[in-house]
Structures are given as structure tokens and as C-alpha cells.
Protein backbone atom coordinates (compact mmCIF):
# COMPACT_ATOMS: atom_id res chain seq x y z
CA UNK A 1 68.25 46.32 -129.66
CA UNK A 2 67.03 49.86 -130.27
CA UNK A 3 70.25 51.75 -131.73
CA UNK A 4 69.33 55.60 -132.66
CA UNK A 5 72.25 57.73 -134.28
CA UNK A 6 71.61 61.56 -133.44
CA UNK A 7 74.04 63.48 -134.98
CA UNK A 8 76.80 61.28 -135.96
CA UNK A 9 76.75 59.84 -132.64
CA UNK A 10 75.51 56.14 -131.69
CA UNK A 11 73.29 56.20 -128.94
CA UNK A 12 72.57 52.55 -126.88
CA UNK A 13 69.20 52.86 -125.21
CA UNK A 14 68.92 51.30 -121.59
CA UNK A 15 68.53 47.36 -123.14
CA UNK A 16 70.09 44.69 -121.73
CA UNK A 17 72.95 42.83 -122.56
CA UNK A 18 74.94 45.89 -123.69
CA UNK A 19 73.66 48.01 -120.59
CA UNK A 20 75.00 45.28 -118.72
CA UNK A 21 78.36 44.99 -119.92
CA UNK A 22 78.02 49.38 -119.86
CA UNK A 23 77.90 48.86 -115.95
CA UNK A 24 80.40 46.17 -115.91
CA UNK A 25 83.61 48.49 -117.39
CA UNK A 26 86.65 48.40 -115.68
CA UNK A 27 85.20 45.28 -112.90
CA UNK A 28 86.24 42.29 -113.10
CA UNK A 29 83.84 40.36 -114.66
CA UNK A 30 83.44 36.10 -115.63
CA UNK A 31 82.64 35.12 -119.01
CA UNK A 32 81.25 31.66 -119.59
CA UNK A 33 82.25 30.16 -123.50
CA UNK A 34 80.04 27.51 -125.36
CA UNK A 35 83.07 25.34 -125.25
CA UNK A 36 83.28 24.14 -121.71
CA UNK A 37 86.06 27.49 -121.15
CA UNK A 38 85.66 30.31 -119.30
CA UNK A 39 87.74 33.51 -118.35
CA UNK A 40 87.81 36.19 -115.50
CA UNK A 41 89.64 39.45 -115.74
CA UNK A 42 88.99 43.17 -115.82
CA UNK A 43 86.48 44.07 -118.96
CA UNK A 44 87.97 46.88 -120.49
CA UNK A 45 86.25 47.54 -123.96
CA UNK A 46 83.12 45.98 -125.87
CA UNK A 47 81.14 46.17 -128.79
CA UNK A 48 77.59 46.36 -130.50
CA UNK A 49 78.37 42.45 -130.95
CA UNK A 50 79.54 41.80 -127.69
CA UNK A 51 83.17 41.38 -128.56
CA UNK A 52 85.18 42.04 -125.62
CA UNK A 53 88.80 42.91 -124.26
CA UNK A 54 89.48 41.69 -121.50
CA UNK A 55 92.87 42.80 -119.44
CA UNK A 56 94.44 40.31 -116.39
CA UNK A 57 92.50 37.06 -117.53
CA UNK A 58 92.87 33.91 -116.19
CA UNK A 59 91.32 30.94 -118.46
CA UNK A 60 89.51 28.26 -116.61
CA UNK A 61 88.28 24.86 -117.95
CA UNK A 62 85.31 22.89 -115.72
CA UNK A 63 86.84 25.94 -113.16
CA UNK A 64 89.92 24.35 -113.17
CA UNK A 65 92.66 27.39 -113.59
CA UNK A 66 94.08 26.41 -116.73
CA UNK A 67 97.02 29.83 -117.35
CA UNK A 68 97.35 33.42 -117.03
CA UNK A 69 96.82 34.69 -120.17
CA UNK A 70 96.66 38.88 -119.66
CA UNK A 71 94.92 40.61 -122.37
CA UNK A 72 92.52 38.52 -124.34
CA UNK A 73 89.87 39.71 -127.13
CA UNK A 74 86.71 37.35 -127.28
CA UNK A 75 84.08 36.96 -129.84
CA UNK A 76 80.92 37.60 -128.85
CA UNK A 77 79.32 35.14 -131.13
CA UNK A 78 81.14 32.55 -128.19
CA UNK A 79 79.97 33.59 -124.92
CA UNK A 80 77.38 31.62 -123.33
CA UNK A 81 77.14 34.47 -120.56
CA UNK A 82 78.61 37.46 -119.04
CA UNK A 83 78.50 38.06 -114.72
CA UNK A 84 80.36 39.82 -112.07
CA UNK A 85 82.93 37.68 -110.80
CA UNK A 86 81.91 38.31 -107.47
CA UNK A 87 78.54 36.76 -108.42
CA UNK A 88 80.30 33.86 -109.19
CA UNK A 89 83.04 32.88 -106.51
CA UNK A 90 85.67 33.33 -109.13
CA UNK A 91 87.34 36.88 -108.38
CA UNK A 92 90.78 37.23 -108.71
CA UNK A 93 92.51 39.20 -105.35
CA UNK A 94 95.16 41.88 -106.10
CA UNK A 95 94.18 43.09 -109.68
């Protein structure tokens, strides 16, 4: 990942996966665990390891809705993969 830091600022260049998750802010994205679990809801922050808050999440297991959990903070050394929920038949309607 090329990182540059121009004036006490942190600048991402245009490399994927953080790019990604840059253009997925604030939409409701699906995240895919290594343990069989996944969760959609609304991405609202990240970091330069991929950590991420996520507000209005349901948890799935096998996409079996499992509970409502609301704001959730995930590891990024756990995801498997990050997509648009809409990519993925999984949106929630009325968030």
C-alpha cells in the first residue's frame, strides 16, 4: 500500500482495498468473516488495517439472520471480504 505523509497529513493513494472501502462510506455494505459469520449494515468509519464500524448491523450465519446487533466494530485481521450489499442480495430496506 503506498502511504505518503505530506505535511502531517496521511495521504492513501488510489489502491485497492482501502479505496474501496473510501467509496463504500456511509452505504450499506456486507462483510464476509473467516468464521462462517457475516454482517450487513451502514460502514461508517475504517482504518489503515481495515478495522471497521459498522452502524444498523444485522449478523448472519450460512445467511441465516442470526440478531440485530446496531453498532459493531470488526477487526480487520477477520474479514474474508468486503461488498456492497446490493451486490450481494443481502440489503437491508428502511435504514
Amino acid at each position: 500500500m503506498d502511504v505518503s505523509n505530506q505535511g502531517g497529513k496521511v495521504l492513501l493513494e488510489n489502491k485497492k482495498p482501502l479505496y474501496a472501502l473510501k467509496s463504500f462510506l456511509n452505504k450499506q455494505i456486507y462483510v464476509k468473516l473467516k468464521n462462517d459469520l457475516s454482517y450487513v449494515g451502514i460502514l461508517d468509519k475504517f482504518d489503515l488495517q481495515m478495522n471497521l464500524i459498522i452502524l444498523n448491523t444485522i449478523e448472519y450465519e450460512r445467511n441465516k439472520t442470526m440478531r440485530n446487533l446496531g453498532k459493531v466494530i470488526i477487526r480487520g485481521n477477520n474479514i474474508l471480504y468486503v461488498a456492497l450489499a446490493e451486490k450481494v442480495g443481502l440489503e437491508q430496506h428502511g435504514t
